[in-house]
C-alpha atoms as a PDB file:
ATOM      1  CA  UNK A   1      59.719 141.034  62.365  1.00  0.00           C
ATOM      2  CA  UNK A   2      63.204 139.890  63.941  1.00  0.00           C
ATOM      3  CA  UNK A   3      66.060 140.854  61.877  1.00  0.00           C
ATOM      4  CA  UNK A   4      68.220 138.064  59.711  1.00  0.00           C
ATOM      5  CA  UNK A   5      70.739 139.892  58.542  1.00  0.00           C
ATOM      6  CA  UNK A   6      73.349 141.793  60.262  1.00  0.00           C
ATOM      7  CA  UNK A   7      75.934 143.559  58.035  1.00  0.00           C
ATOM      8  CA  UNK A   8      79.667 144.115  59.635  1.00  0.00           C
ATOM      9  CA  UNK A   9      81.276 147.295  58.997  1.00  0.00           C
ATOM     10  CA  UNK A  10      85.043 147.767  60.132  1.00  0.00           C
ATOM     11  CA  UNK A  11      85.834 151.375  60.846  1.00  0.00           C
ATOM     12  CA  UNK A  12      89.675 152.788  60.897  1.00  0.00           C
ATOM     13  CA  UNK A  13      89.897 156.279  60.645  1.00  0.00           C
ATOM     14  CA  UNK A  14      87.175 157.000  57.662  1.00  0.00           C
ATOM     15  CA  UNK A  15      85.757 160.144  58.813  1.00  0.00           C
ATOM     16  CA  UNK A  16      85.412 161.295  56.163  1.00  0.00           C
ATOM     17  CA  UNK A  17      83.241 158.546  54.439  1.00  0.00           C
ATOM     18  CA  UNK A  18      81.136 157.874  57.354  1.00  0.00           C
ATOM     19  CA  UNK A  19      78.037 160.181  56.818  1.00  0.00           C
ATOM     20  CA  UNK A  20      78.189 159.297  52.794  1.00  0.00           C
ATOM     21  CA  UNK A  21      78.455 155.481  54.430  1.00  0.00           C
ATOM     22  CA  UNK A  22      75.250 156.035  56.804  1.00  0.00           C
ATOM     23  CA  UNK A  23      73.328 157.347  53.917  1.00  0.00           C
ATOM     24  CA  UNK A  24      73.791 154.580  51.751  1.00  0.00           C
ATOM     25  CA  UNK A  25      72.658 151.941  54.425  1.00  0.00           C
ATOM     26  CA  UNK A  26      69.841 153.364  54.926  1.00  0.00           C
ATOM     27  CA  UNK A  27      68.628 153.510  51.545  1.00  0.00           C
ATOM     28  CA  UNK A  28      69.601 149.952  51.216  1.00  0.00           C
ATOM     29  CA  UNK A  29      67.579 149.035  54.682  1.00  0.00           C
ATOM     30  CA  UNK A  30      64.723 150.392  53.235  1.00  0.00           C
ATOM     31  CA  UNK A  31      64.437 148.132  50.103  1.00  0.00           C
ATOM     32  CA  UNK A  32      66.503 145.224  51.383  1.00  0.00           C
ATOM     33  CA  UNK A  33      64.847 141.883  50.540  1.00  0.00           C
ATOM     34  CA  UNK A  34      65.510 140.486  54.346  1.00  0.00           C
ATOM     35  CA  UNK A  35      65.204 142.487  57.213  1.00  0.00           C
ATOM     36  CA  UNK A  36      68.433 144.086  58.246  1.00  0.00           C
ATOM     37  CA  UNK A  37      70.881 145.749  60.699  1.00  0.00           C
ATOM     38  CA  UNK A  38      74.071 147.439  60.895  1.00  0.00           C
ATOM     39  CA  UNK A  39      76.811 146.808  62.805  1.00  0.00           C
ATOM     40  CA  UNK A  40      80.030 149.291  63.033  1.00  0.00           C
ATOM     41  CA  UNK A  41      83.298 147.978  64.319  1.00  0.00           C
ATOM     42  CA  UNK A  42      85.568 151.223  65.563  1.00  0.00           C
ATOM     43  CA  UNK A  43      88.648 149.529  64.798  1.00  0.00           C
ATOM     44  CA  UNK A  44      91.076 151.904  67.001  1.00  0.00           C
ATOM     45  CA  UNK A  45      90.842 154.693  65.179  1.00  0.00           C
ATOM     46  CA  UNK A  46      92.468 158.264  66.450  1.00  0.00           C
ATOM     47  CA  UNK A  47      90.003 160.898  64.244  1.00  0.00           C
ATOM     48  CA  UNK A  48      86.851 161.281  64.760  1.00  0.00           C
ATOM     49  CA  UNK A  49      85.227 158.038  63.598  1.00  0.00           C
ATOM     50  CA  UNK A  50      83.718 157.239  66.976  1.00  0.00           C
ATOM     51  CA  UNK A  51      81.971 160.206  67.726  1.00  0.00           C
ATOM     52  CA  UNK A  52      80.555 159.950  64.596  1.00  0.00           C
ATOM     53  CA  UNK A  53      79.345 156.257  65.621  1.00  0.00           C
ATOM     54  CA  UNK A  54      77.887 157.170  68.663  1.00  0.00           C
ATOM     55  CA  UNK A  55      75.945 159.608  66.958  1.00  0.00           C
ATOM     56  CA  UNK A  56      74.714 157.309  63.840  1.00  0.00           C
ATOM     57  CA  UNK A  57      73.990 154.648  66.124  1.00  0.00           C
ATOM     58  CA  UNK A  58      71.799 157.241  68.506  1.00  0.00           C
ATOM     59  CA  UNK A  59      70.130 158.496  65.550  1.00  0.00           C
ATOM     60  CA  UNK A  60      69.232 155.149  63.583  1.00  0.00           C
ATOM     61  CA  UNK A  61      67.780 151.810  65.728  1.00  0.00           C
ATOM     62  CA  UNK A  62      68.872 149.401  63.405  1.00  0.00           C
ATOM     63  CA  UNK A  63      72.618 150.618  63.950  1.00  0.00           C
ATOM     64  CA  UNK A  64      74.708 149.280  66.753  1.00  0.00           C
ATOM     65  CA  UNK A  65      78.555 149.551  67.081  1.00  0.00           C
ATOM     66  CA  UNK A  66      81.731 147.930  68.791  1.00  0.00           C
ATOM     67  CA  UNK A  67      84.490 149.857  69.448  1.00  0.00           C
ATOM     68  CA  UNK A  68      88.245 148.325  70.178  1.00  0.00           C
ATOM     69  CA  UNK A  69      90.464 150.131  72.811  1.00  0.00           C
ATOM     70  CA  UNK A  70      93.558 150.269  70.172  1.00  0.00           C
ATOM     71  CA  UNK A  71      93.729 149.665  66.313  1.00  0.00           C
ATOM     72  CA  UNK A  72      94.231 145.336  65.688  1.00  0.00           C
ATOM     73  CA  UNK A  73      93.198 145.514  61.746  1.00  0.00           C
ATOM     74  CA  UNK A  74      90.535 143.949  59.850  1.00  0.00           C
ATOM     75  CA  UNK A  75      90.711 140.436  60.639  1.00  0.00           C
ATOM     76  CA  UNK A  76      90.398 141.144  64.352  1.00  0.00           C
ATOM     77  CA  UNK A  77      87.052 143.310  63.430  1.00  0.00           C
ATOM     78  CA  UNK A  78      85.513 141.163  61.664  1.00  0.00           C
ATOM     79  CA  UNK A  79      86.152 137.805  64.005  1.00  0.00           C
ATOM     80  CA  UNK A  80      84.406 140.193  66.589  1.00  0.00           C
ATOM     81  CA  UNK A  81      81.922 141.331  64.254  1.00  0.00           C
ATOM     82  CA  UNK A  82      80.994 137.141  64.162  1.00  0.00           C
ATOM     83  CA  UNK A  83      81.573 136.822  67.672  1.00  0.00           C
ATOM     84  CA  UNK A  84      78.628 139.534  68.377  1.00  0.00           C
ATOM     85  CA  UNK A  85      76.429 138.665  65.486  1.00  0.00           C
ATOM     86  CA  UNK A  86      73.251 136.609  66.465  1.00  0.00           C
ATOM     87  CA  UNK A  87      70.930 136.789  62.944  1.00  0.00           C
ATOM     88  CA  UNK A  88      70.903 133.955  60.758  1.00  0.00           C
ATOM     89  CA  UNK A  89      73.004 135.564  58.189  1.00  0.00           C
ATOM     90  CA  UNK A  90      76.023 138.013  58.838  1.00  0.00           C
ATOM     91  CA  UNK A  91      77.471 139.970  55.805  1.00  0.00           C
ATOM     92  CA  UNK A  92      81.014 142.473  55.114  1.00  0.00           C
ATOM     93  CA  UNK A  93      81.771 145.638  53.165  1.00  0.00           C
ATOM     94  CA  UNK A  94      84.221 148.013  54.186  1.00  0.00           C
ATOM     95  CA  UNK A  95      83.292 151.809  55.117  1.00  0.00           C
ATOM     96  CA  UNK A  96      85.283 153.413  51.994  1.00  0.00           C
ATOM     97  CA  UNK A  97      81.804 152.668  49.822  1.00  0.00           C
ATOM     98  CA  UNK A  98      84.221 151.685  47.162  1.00  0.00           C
ATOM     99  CA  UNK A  99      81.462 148.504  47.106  1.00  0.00           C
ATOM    100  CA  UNK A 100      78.027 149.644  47.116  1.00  0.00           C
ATOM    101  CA  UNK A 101      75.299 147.909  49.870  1.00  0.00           C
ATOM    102  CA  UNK A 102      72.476 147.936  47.598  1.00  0.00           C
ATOM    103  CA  UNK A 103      74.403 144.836  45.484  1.00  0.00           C
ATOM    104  CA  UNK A 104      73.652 142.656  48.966  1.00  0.00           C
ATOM    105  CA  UNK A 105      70.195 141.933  47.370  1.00  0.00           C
ATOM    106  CA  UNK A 106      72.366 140.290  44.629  1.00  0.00           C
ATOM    107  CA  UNK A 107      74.363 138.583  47.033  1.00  0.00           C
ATOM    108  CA  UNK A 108      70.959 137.552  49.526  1.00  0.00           C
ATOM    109  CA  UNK A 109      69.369 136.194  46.157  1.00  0.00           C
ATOM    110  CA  UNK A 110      71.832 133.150  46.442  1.00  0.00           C
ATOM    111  CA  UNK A 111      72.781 132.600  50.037  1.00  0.00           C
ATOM    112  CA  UNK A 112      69.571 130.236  50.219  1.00  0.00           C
ATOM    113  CA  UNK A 113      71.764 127.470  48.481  1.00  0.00           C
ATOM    114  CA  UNK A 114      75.129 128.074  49.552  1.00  0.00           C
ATOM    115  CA  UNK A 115      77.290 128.892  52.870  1.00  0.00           C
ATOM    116  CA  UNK A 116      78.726 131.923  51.149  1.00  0.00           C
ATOM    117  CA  UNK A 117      78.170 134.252  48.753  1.00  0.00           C
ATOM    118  CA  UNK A 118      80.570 136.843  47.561  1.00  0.00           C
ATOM    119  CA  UNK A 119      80.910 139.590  45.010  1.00  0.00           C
ATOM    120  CA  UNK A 120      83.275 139.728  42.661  1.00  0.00           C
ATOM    121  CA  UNK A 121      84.757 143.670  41.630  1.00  0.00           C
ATOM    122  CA  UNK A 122      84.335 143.806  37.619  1.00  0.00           C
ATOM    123  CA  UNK A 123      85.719 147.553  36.384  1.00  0.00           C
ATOM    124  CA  UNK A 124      87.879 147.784  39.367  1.00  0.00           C
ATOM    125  CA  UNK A 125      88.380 151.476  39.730  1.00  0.00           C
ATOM    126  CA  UNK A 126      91.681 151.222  41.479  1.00  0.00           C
ATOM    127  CA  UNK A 127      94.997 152.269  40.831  1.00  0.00           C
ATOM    128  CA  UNK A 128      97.454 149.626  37.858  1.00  0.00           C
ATOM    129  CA  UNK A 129      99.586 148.800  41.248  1.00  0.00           C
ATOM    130  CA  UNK A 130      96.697 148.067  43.278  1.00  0.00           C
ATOM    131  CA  UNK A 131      94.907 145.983  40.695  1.00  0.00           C
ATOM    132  CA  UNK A 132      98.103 144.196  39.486  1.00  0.00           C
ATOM    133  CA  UNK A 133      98.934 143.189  43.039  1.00  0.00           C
ATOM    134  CA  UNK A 134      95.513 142.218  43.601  1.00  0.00           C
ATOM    135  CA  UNK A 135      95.654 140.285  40.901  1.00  0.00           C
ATOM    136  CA  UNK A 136      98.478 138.240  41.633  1.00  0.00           C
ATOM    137  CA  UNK A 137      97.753 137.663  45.195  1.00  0.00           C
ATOM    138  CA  UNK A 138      94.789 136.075  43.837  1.00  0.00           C
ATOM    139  CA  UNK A 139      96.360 133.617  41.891  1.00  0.00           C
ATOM    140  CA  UNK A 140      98.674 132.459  44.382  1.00  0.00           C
ATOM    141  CA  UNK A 141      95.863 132.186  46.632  1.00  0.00           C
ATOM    142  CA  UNK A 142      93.913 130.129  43.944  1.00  0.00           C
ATOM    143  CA  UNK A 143      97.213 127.765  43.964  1.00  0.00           C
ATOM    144  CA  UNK A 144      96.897 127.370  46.991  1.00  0.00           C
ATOM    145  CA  UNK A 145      93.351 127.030  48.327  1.00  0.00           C
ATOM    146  CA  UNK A 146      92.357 125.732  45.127  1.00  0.00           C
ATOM    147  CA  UNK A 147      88.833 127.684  45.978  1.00  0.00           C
ATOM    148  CA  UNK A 148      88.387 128.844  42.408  1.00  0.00           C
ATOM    149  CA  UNK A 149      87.751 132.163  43.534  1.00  0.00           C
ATOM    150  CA  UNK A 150      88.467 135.305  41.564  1.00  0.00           C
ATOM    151  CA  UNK A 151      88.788 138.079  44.296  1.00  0.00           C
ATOM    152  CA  UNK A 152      88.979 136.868  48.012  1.00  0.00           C
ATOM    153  CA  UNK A 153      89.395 140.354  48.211  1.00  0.00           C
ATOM    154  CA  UNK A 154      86.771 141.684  47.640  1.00  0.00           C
ATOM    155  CA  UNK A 155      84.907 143.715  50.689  1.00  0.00           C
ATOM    156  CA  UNK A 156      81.401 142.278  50.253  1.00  0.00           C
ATOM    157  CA  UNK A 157      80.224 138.951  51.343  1.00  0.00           C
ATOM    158  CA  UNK A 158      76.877 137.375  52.808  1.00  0.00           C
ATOM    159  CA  UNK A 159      77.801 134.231  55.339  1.00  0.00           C
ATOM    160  CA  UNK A 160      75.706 131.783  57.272  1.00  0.00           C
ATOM    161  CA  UNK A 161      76.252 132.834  60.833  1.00  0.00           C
ATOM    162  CA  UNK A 162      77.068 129.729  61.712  1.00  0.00           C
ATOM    163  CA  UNK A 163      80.031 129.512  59.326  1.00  0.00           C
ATOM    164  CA  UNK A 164      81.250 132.223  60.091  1.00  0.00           C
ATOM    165  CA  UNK A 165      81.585 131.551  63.886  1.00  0.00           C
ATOM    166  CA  UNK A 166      83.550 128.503  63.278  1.00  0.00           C
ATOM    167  CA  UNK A 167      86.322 130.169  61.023  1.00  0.00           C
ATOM    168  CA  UNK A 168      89.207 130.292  63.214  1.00  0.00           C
ATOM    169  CA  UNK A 169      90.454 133.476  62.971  1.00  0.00           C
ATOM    170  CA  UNK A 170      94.012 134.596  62.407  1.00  0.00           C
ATOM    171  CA  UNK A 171      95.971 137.627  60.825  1.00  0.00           C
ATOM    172  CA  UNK A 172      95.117 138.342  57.074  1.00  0.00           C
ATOM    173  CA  UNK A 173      92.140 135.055  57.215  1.00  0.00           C
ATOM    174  CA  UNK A 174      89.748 138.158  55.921  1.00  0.00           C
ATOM    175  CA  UNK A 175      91.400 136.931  52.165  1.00  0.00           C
ATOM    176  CA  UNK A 176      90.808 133.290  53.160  1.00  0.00           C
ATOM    177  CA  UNK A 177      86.772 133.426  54.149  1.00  0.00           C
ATOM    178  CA  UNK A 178      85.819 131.761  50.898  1.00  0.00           C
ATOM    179  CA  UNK A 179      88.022 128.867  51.247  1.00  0.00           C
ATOM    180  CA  UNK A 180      87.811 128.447  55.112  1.00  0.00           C
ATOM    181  CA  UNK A 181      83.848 127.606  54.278  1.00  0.00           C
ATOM    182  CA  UNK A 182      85.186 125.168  52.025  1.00  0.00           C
ATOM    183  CA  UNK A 183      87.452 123.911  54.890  1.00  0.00           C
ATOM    184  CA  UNK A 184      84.228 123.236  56.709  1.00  0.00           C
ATOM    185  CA  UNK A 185      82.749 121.193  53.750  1.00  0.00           C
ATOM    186  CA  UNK A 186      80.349 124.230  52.826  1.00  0.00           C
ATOM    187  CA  UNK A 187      79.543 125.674  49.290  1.00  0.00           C
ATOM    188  CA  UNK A 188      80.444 129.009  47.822  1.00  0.00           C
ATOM    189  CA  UNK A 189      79.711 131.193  44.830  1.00  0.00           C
ATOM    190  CA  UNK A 190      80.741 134.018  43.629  1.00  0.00           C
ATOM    191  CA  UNK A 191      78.522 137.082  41.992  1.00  0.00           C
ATOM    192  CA  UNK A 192      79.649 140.214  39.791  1.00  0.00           C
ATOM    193  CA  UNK A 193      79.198 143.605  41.224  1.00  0.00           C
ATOM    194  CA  UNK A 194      80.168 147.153  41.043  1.00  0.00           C
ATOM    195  CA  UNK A 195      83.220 148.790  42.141  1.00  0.00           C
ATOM    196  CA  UNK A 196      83.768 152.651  42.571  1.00  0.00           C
ATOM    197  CA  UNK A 197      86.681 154.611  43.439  1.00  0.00           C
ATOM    198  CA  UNK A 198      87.572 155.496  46.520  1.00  0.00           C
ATOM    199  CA  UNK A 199      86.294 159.341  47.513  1.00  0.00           C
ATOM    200  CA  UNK A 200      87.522 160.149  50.432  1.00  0.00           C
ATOM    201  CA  UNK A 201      89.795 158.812  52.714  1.00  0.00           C
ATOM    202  CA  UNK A 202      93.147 156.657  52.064  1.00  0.00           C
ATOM    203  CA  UNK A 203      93.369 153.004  51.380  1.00  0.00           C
ATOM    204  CA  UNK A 204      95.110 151.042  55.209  1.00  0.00           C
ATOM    205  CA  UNK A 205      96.820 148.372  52.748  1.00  0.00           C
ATOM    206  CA  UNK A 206     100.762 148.990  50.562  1.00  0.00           C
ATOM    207  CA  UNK A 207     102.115 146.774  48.110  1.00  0.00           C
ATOM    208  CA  UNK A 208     103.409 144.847  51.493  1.00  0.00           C
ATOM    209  CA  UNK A 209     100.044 143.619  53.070  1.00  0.00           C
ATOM    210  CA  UNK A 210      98.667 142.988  49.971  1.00  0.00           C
ATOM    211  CA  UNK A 211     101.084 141.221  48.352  1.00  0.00           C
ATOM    212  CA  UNK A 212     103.556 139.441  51.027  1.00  0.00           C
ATOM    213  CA  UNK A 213     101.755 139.164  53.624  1.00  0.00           C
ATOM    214  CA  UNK A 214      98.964 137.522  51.837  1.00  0.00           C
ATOM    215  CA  UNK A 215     102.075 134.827  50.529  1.00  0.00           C
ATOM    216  CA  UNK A 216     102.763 134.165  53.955  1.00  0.00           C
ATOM    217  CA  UNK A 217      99.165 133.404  55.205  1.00  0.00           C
ATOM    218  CA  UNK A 218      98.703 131.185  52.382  1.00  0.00           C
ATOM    219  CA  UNK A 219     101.367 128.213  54.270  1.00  0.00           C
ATOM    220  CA  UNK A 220      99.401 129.419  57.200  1.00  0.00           C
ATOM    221  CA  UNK A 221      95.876 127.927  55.556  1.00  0.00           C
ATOM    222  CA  UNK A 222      97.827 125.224  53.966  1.00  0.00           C
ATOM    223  CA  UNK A 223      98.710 123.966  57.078  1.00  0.00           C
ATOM    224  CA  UNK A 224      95.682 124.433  59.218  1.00  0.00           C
ATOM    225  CA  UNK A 225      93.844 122.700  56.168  1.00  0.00           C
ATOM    226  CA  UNK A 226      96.292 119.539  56.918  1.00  0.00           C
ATOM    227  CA  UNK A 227      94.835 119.421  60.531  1.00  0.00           C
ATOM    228  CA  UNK A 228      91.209 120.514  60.149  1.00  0.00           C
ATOM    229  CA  UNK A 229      88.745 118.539  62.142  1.00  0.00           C
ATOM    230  CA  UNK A 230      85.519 117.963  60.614  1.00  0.00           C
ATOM    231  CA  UNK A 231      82.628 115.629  62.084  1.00  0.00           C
ATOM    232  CA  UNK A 232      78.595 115.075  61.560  1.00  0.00           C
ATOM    233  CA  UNK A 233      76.687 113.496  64.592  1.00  0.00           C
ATOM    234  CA  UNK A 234      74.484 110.773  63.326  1.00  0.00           C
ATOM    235  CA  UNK A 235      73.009 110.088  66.534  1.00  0.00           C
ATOM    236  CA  UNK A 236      73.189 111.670  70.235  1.00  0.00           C
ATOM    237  CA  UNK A 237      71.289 109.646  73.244  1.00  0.00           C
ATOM    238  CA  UNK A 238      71.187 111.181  76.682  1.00  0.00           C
ATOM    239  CA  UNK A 239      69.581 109.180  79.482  1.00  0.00           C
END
C-alpha cells in the first residue's frame, strides 16, 4: 500500500528530544488510520541533530530527511518540507513533542471534508509570558485574517498536498497556514488536542518573534490577500 500521508518535522538543534521524538512516531505509524511516513527537516543545526537523522532514517524505512546547509527557520523548513512531499496529504508538528503524533488520527478523521485541519492546544503547559503572548498574537491575527482561528500556532496540522504547495511562502507564513487556505477559497477547522511541556531542549522563539514579528507579517498577508489570484478552468480544448 502507497503511503498518503507524509508528516514534516523541522529539526534545529533538539538533540536531545530526538530519540524520545523517533519513539513516538513509531508508535503512532503503527496504529495510524492512513498509511504514513516521516519526514525530518535538519534545519541548520550545529549539535548533533543530524547524525542522529542519518541514523533514524537508516534504521526506520518509513523515515526520510532533508538537511539545509545553514539554519533559515521554520518557515523555510516547512515550504521545503511541501516542496518534497508527494502523498496526498502532508501534515506538521515540531520535534519538542510538546504536541503529541498520536492526536493526527483526530486531525485525519476530518481532513476528508476540509483543506485543513488543525489542532488547537487546550491546557497549554507553557510558561504565563509565553501563553499571554500567544494569546495576543492570536487576536491580532484573528483581526486581521478574520480566519476565526484560535491558535495559528499551534505545531500540528494535516493539509491537502495540494494546498499546501500553492501557499506562497514567506518569513513567519508558518502562523498564517490556516488563513492562506482560506486565501485559496479552501475550508478549515480546527480540533482540540493535548499539549505537554516541553522536556528537553529550549524553545527557538522570545517575546520578539512571537509577538512583533508576527504584527509585522500580518500587513504582509493583508496585502498579498489584496492581490491574490484565484481562477477555476471550466473548460480546456487542445487540438
Amino acid at each position: 500500500m502507497a503511503f498518503k500521508f507524509t508528516i514534516i518535522i523541522p529539526v534545529y538543534n533538539e538533540v536531545n528530544n530526538l530519540h524520545r521524538l523517533e519513539k513516538a512516531l513509531l508508535a503512532f505509524l503503527k496504529t495510524s488510520i492512513i498509511k504514513t511516513q516521516i519526514l525530518l527537516i535538519n534545519d541548520g543545526s550545529t549539535d548533533d541533530s543530524l547524525t542522529i537523522i542519518e541514523a533514524m532514517c537508516k534504521k526506520n524505512s518509513c523515515f526520510n530527511m532533508l538537511s539545509f546547509d545553514k539554519n533559515y527557520g521554520l518557515s523555510a523548513a516547512l515550504k521545503a518540507g511541501f516542496d518534497y512531499t508527494e502523498t496526498e496529504l502532508v501534515g506538521y508538528i515540531d520535534a519538542d513533542l510538546q504536541t503529541s503524533p498520536e492526536d493526527f488520527d483526530l486531525l485525519l478523521e476530518h481532513i476528508n471534508d476540509f483543506n485543513l485541519v488543525t489542532g488547537v492546544r487546550i491546557n497549554r503547559n507553557d510558561s504565563f509570558t509565553k501563553k499571554t503572548t500567544s494569546k495576543i498574537a492570536n487576536k491580532i491575527r484573528r483581526m486581521f485574517t478574520k480566519d476565526g482561528m484560535d491558535d495559528t500556532g499551534c505545531p500540528l496540522k494535516v493539509i491537502r498536498t495540494e494546498y499546501a504547495k500553492k501557499i506562497p511562502m514567506f518569513k513567519g507564513l508558518h502562523r498564517f497556514l490556516p488563513a492562506m487556505i482560506l486565501l485559496q477559497g479552501g475550508t478549515i477547522k480546527q480540533i482540540p488536542i493535548q499539549h505537554f511541556p516541553r522536556i528537553a531542549g529550549v524553545s527557538k522563539f522570545g517575546i520578539r518573534n512571537r509577538f512583533l514579528s508576527p504584527l509585522i507579517d500580518c500587513f504582509a498577508y493583508v496585502w498579498m490577500k489584496k492581490r491574490a489570484i484565484n481562477y477555476k478552468v471550466n473548460n480546456n480544448f487542445k487540438s
